[in-house]
C-alpha atoms as a PDB file:
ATOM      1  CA  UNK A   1     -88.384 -11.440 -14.052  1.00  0.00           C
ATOM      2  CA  UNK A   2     -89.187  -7.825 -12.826  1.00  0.00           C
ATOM      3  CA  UNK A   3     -88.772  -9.295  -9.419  1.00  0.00           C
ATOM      4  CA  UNK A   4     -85.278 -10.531 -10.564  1.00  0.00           C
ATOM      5  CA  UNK A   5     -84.459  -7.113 -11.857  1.00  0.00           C
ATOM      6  CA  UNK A   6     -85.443  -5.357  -8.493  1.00  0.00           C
ATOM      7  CA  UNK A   7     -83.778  -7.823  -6.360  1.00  0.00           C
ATOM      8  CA  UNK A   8     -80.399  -7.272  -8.469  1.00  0.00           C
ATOM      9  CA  UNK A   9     -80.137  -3.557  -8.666  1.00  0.00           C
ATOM     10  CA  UNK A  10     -81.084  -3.540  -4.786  1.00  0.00           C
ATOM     11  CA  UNK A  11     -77.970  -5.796  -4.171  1.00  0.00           C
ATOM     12  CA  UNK A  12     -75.800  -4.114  -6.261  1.00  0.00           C
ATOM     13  CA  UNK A  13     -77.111  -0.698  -4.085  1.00  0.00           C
ATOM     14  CA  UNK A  14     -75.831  -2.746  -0.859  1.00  0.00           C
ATOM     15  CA  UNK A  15     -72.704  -3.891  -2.303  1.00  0.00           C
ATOM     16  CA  UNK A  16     -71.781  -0.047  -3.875  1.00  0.00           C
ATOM     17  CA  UNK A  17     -72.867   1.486   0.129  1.00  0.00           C
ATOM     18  CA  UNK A  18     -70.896  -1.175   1.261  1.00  0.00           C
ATOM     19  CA  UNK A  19     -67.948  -0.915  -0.791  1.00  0.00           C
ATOM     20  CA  UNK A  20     -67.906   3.270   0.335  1.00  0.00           C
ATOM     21  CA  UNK A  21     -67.916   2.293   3.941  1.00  0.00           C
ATOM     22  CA  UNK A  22     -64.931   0.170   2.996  1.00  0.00           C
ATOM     23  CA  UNK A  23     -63.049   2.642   1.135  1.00  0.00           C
ATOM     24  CA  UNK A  24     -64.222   5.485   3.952  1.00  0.00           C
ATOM     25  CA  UNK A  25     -62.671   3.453   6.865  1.00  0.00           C
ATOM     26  CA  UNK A  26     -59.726   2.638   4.764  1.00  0.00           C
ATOM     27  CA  UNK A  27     -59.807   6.396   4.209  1.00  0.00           C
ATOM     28  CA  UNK A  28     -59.918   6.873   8.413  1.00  0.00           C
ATOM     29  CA  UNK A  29     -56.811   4.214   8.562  1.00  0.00           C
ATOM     30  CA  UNK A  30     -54.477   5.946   6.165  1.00  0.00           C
ATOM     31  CA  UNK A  31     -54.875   9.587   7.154  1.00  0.00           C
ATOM     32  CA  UNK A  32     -54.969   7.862  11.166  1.00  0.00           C
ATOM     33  CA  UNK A  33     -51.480   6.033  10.149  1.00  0.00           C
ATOM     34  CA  UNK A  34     -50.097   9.337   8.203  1.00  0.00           C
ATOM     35  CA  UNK A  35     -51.038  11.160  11.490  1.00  0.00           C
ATOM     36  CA  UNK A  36     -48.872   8.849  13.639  1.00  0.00           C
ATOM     37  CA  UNK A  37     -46.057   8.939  10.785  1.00  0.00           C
ATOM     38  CA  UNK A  38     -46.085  12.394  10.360  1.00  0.00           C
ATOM     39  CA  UNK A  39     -45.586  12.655  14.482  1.00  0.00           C
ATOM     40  CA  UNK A  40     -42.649  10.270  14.121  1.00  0.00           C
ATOM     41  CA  UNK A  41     -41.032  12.102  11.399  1.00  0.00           C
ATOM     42  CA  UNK A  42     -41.239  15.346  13.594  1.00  0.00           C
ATOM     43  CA  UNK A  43     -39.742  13.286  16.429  1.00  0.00           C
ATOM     44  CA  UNK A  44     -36.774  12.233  14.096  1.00  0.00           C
ATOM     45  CA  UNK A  45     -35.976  15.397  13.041  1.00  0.00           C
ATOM     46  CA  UNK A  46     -35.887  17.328  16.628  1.00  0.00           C
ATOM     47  CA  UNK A  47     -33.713  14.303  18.036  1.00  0.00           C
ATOM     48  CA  UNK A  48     -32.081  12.876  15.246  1.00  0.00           C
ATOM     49  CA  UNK A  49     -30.958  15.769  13.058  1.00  0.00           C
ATOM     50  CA  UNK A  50     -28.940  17.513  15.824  1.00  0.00           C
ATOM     51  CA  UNK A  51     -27.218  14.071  16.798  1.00  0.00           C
ATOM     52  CA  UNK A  52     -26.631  14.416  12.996  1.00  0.00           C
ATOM     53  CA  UNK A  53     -25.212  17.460  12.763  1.00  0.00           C
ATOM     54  CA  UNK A  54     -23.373  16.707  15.483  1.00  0.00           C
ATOM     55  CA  UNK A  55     -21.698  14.005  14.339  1.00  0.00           C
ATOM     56  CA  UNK A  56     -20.901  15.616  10.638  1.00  0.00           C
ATOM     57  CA  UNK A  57     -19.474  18.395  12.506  1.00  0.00           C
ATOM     58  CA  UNK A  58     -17.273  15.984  14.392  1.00  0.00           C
ATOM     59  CA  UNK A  59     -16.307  14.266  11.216  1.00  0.00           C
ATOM     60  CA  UNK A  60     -14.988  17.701   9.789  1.00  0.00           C
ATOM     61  CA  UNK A  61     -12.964  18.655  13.143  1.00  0.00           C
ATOM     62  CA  UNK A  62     -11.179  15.009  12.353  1.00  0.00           C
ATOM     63  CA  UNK A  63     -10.834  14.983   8.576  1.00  0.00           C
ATOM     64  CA  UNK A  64      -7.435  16.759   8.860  1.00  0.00           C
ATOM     65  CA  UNK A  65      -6.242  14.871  11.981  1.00  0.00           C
ATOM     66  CA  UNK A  66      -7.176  11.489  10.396  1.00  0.00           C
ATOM     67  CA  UNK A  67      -5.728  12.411   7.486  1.00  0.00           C
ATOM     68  CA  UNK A  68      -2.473  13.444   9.494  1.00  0.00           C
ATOM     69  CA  UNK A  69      -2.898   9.754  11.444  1.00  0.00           C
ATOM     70  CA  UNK A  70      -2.784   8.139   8.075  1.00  0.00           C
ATOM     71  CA  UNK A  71      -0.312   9.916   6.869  1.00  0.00           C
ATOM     72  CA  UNK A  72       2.330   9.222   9.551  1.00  0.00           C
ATOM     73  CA  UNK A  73       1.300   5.583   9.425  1.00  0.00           C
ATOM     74  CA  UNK A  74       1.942   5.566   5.468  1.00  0.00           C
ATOM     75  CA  UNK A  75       5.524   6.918   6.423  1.00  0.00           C
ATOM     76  CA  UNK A  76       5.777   4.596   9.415  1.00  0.00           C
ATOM     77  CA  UNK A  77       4.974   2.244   7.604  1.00  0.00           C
ATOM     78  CA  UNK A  78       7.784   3.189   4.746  1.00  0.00           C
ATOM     79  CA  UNK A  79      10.189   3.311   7.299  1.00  0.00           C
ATOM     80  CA  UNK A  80       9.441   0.008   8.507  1.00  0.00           C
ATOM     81  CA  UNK A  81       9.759  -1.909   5.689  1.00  0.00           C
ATOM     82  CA  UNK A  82      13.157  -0.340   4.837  1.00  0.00           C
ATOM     83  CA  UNK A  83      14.605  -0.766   8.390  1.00  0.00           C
ATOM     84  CA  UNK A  84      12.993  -4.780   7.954  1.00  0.00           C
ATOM     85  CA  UNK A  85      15.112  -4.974   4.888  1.00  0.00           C
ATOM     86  CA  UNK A  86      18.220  -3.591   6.256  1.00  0.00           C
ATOM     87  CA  UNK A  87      18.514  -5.815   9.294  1.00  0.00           C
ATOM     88  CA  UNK A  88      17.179  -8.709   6.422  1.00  0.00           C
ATOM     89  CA  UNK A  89      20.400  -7.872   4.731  1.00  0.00           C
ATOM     90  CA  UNK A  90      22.642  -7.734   7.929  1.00  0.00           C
ATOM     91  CA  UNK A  91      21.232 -10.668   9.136  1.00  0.00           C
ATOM     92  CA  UNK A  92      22.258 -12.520   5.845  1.00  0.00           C
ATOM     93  CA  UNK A  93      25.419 -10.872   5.488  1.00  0.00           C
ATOM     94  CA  UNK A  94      26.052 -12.192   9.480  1.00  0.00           C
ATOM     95  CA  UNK A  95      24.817 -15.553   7.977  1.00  0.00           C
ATOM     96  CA  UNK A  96      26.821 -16.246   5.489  1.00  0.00           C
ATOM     97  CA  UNK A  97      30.106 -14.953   7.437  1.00  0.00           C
ATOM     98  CA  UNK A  98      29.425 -17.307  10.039  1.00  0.00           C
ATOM     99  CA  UNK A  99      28.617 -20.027   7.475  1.00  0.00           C
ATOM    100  CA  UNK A 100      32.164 -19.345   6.049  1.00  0.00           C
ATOM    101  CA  UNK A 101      33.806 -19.082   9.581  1.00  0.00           C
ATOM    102  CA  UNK A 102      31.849 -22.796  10.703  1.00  0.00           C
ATOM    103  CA  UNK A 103      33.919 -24.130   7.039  1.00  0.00           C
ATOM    104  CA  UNK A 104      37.349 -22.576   7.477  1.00  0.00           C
ATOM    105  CA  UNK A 105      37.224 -24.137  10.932  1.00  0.00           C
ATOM    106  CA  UNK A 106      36.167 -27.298   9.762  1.00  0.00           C
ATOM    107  CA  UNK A 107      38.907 -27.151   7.848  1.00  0.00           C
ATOM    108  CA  UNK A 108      41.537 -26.107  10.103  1.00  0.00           C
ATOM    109  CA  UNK A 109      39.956 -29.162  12.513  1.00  0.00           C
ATOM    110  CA  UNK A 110      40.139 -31.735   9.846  1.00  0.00           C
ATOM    111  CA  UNK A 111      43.830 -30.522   9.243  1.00  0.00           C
ATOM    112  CA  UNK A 112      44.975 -30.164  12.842  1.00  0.00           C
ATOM    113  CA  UNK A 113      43.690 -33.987  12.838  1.00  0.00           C
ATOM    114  CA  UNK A 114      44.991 -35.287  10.011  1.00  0.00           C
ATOM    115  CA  UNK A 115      48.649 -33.543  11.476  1.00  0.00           C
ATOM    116  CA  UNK A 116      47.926 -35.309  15.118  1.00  0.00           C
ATOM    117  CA  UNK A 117      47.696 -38.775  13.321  1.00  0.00           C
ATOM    118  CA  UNK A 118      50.799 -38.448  10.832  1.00  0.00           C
ATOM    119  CA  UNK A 119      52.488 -37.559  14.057  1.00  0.00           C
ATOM    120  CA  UNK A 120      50.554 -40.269  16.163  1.00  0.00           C
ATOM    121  CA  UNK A 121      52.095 -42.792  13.768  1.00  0.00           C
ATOM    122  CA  UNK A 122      54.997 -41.165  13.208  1.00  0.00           C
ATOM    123  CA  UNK A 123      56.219 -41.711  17.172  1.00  0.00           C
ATOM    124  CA  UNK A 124      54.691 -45.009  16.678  1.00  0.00           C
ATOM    125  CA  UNK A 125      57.555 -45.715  13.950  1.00  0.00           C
ATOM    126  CA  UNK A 126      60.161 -43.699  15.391  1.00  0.00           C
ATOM    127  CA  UNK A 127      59.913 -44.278  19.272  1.00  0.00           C
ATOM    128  CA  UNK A 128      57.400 -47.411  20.129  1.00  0.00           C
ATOM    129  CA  UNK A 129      58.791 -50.142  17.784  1.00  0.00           C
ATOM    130  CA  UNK A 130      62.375 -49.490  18.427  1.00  0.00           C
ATOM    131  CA  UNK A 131      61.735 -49.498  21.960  1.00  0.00           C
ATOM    132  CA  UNK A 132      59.624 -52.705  21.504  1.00  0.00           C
ATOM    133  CA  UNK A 133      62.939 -54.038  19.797  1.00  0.00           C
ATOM    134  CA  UNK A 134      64.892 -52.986  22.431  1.00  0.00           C
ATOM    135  CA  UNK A 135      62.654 -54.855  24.845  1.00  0.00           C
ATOM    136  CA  UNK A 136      62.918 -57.925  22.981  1.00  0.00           C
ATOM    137  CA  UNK A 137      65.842 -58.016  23.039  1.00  0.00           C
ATOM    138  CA  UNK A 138      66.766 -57.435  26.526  1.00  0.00           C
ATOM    139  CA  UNK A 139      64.231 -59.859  27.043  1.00  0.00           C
ATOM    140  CA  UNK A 140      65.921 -62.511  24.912  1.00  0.00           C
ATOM    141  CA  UNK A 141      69.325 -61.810  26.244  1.00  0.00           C
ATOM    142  CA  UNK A 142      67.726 -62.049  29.730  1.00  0.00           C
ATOM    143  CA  UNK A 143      66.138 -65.660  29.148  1.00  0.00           C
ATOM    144  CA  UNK A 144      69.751 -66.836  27.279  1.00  0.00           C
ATOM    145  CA  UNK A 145      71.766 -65.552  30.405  1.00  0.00           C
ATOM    146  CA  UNK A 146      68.518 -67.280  33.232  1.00  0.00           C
ATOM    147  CA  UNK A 147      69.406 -70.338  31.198  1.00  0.00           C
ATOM    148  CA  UNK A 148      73.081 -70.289  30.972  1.00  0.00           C
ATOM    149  CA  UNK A 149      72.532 -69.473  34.929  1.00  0.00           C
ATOM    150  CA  UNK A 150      70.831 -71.866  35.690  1.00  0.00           C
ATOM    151  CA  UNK A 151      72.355 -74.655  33.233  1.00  0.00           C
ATOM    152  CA  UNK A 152      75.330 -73.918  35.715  1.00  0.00           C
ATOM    153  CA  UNK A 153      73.554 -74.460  38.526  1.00  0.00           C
ATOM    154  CA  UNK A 154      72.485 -77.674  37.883  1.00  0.00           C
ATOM    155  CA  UNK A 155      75.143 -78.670  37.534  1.00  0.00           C
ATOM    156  CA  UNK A 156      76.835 -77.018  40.707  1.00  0.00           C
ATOM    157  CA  UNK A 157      73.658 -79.087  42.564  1.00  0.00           C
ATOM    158  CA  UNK A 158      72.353 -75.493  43.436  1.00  0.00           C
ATOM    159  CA  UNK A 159      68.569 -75.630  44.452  1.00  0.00           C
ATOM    160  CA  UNK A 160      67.758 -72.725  43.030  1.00  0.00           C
ATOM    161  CA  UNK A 161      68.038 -74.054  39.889  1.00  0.00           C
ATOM    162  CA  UNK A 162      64.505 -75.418  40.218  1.00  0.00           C
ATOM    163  CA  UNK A 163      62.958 -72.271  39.791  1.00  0.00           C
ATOM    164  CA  UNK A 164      62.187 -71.363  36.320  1.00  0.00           C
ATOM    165  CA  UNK A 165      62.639 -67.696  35.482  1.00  0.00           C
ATOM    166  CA  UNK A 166      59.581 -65.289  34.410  1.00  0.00           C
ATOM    167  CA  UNK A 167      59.425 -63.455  31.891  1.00  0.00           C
ATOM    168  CA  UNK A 168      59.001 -59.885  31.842  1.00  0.00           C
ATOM    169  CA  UNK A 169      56.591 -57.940  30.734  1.00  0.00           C
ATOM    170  CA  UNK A 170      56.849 -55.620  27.409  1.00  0.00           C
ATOM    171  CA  UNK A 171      57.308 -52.137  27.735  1.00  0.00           C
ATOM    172  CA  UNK A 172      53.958 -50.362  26.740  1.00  0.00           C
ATOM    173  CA  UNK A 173      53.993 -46.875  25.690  1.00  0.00           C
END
């Protein structure tokens, strides 16, 4: 059991040297790696602070013309919309004039056509069926007087007789 003992304590001996050598070269890799940080830190600050400073300096020469940019565009902007609403209101104003100009000639149109066809018929009355009448008859007198004349003439023996008369045609208007 001694030998047990001894063989024990001399690997727990390895595994505490070894466990040192660990934490030593873990040691060497952190400070190593905090070297190499610590260089790029320094690099970041001697190239990226200036850009940096730069830039907020920049920033502060354009905070008042920015704010002058947005502030024209805010009245721009104002001015916009009102003008939009004027010609809005024009524009429906024009609207509904023309939309009462388009009925009113309707209007007139349908009266103006309503007056041509009273007065269409109208002459139709008045002129076309008396002269119609008239036509007839002149016709009618016309065939009584082709028959009387020729009635006559066959009895004279005339050989015209034999034609038959034609009548003519009505008057169209």
């Amino acid at each position: 059991m001694e030998n047990l003992i001894t063989v024990f304590i001399a690997l727990t001996g390895a595994a505490v040297v070894l466990q040192a050598c660990v934490l030593v070269a873990l040691y060497l890799a952190v400070r190593k790696s905090s070297t190499k940080m610590e260089a790029v830190a320094e690099e970041v600050k001697t190239k990226a602070l200036p850009t940096l400073e730069m830039v907020q300096a920049t920033l502060t020469e354009l905070r008042p013309k920015l704010q002058v940019i947005t502030d024209n565009l805010t009245e721009t902007t104002v001015l916009v919309r009102n003008e939009v609403e004027r010609v809005d209101a024009t524009v429906s104003d024009a609207t509904d004039r023309a939309r009462l100009q388009i009925i009113r000639a309707d209007e007139m149109l349908s009266r103006t056509l309503d007056r041509v066809e009273q007065t269409s018929d109208l002459v139709s009355k008045t002129v076309v069926s008396p002269v119609r009448q008239v036509s007839g008859i002149i016709q009618g007198v016309t065939a009584g007087l082709e028959f009387l004349l020729s009635h006559r003439a066959r009895k004279n023996g005339d050989s015209r007789s034999s034609r038959r008369a034609v009548p003519q045609d009505e008057m169209f208007i």
